[in-house]
C-alpha atoms as a PDB file:
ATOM      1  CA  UNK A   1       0.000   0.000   0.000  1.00  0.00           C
ATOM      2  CA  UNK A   2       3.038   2.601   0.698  1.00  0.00           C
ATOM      3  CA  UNK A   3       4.788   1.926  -2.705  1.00  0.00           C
ATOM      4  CA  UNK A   4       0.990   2.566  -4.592  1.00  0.00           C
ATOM      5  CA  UNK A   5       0.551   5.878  -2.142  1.00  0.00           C
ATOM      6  CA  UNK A   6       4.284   6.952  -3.189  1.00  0.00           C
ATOM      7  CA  UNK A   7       3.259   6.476  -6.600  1.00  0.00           C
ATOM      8  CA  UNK A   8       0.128   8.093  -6.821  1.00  0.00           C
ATOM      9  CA  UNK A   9       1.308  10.991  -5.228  1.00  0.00           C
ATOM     10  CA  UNK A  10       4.628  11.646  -7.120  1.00  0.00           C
ATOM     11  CA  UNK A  11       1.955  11.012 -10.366  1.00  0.00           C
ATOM     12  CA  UNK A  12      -0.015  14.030  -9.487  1.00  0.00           C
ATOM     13  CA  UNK A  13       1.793  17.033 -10.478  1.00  0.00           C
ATOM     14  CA  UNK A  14       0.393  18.726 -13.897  1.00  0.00           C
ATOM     15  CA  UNK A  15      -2.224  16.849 -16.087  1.00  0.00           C
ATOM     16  CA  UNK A  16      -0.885  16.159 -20.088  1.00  0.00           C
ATOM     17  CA  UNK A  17      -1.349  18.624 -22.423  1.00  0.00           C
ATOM     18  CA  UNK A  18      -0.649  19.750 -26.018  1.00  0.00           C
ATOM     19  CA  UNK A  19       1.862  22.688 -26.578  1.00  0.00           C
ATOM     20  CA  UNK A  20       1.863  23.985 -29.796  1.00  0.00           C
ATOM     21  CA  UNK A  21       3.536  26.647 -31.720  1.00  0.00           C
ATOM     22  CA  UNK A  22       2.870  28.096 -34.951  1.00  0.00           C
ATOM     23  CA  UNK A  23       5.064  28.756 -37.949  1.00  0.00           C
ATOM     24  CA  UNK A  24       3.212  29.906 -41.015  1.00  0.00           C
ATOM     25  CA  UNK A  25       1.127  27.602 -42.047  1.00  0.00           C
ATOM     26  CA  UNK A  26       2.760  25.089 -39.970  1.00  0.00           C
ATOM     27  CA  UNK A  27       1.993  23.367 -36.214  1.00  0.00           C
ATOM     28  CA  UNK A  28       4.783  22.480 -33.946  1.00  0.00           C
ATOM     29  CA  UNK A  29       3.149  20.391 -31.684  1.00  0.00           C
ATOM     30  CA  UNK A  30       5.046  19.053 -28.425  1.00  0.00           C
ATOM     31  CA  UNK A  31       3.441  15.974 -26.342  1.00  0.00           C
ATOM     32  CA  UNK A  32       3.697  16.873 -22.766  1.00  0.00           C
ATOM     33  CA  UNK A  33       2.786  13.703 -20.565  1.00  0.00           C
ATOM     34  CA  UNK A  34       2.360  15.540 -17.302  1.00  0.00           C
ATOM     35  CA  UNK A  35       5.181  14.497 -14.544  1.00  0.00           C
ATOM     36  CA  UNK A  36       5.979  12.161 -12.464  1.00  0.00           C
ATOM     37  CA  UNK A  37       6.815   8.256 -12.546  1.00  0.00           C
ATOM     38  CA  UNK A  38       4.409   8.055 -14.982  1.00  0.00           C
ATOM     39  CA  UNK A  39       5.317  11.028 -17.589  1.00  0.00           C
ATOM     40  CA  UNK A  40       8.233   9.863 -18.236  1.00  0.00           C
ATOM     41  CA  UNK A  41       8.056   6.730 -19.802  1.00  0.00           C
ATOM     42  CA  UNK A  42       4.422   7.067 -21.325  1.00  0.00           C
ATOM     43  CA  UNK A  43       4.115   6.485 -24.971  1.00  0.00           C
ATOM     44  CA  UNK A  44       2.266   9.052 -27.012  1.00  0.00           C
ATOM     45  CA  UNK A  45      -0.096   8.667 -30.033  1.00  0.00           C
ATOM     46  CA  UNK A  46      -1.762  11.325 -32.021  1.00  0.00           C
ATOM     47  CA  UNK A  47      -4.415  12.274 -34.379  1.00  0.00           C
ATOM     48  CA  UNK A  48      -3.857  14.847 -36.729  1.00  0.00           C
ATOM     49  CA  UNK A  49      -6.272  15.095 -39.134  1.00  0.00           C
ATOM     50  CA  UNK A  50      -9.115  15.302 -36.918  1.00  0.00           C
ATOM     51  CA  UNK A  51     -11.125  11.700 -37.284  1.00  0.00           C
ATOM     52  CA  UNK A  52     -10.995  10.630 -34.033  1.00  0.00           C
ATOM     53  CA  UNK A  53      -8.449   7.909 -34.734  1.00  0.00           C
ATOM     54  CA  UNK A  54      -4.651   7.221 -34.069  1.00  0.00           C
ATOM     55  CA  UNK A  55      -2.624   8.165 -37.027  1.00  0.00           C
ATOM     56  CA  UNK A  56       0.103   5.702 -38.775  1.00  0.00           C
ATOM     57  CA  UNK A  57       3.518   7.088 -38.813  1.00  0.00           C
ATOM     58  CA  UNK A  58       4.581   7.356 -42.710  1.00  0.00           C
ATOM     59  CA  UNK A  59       8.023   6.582 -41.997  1.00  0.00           C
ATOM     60  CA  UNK A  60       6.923   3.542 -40.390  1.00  0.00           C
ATOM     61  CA  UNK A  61       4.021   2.000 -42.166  1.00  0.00           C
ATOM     62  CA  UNK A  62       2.031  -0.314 -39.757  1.00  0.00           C
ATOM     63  CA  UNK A  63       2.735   1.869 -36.145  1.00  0.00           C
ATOM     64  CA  UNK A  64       1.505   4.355 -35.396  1.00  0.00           C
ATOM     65  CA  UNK A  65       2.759   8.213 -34.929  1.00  0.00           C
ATOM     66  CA  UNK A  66       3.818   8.070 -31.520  1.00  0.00           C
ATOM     67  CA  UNK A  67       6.581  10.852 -30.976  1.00  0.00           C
ATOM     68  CA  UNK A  68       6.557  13.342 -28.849  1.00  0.00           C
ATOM     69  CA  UNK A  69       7.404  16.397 -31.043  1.00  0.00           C
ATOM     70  CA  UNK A  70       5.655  16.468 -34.715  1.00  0.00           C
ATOM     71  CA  UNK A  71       4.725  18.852 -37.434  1.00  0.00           C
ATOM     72  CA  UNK A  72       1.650  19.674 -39.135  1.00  0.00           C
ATOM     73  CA  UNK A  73       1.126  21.646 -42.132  1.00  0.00           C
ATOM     74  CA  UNK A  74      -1.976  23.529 -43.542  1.00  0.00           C
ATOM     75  CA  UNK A  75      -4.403  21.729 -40.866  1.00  0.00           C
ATOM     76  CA  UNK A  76      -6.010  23.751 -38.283  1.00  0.00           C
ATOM     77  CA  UNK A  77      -8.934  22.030 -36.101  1.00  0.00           C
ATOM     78  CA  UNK A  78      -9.257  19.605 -33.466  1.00  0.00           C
ATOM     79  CA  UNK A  79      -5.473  18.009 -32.681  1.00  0.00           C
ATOM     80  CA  UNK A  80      -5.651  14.898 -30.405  1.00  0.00           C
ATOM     81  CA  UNK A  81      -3.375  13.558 -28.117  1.00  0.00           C
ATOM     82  CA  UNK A  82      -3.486   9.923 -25.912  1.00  0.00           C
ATOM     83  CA  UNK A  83      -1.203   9.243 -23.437  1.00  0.00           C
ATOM     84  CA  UNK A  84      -0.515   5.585 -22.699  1.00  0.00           C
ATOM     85  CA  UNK A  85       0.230   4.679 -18.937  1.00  0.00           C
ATOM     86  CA  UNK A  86       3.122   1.837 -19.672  1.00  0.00           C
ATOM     87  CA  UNK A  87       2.451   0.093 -16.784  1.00  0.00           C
ATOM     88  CA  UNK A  88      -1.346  -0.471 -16.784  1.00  0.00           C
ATOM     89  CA  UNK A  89      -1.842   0.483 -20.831  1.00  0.00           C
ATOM     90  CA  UNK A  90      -4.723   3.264 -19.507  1.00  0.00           C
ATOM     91  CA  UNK A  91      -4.903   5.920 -21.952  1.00  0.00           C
ATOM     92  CA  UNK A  92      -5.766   9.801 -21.267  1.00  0.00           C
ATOM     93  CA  UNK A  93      -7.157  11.560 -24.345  1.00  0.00           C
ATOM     94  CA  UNK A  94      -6.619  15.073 -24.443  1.00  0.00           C
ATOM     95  CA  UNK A  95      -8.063  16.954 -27.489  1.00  0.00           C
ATOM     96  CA  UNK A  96      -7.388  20.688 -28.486  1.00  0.00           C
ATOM     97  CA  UNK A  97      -8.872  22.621 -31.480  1.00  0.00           C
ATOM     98  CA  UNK A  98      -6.062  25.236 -33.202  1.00  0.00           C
ATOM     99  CA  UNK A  99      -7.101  28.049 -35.569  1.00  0.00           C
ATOM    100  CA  UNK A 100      -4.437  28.976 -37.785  1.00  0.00           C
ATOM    101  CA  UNK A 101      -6.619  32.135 -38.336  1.00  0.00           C
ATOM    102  CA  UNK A 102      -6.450  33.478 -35.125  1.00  0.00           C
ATOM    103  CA  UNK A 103      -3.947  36.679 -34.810  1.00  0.00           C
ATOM    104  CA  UNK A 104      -1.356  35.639 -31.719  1.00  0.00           C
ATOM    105  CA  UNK A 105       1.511  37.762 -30.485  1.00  0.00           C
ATOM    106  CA  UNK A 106       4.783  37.083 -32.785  1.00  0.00           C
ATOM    107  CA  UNK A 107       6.493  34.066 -31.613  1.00  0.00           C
ATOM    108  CA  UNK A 108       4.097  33.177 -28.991  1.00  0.00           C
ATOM    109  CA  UNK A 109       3.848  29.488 -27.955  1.00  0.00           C
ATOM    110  CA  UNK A 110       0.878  28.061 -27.112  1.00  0.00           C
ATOM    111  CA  UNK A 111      -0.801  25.042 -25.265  1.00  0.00           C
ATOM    112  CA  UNK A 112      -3.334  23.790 -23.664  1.00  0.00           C
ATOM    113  CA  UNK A 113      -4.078  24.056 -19.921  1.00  0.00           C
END
């Protein structure tokens, strides 16, 4: 029971999220896992074209995208992330809509909170 209270508690720190920056026409999305035991070893998986399903990586027909930093070009609308606990294989879905439209200070980074 005291290792699963350790854990729990060093697991609690910031929830995952999806940082983003833009560049042009372009989305420079970073996968951030929240902290803790847990954060650091999760794997990440992604949807970027906004069907509700994980996308296959196209340098690796067959897996799919699971890196923490990618790019997206010309695509603005709902980006989703899942998070996959390695331990118990739990996912947490976090989903974030970007408008490329939208004016933002130069340089700004974004991300969801």
């Amino acid at each position: 029971v005291g290792g699963a209270l350790v854990f729990m508690m060093t697991d609690c720190h910031h929830k995952p999220r999806i940082e983003y920056k833009i560049s042009g026409s372009q989305l420079l999305l970073h996968a951030d896992p929240g902290t803790g035991i847990v954060g650091a070893t999760s794997r990440i998986y992604w949807d970027l074209d906004g069907d509700g399903r994980k996308d296959v990586d196209p340098a690796r027909p067959g897996e799919f995208l699971d890196k923490r930093d990618v790019v997206v070009t010309g695509y603005d609308g709902p980006i989703t992330m899942w998070v996959e606990d390695p331990i118990t294989h739990r996912e947490v879905k976090v989903t974030q809509s970007i408008n490329l439209n939208v004016p933002r200070p130069s340089g700004a980074s974004q991300g969801a909170k």
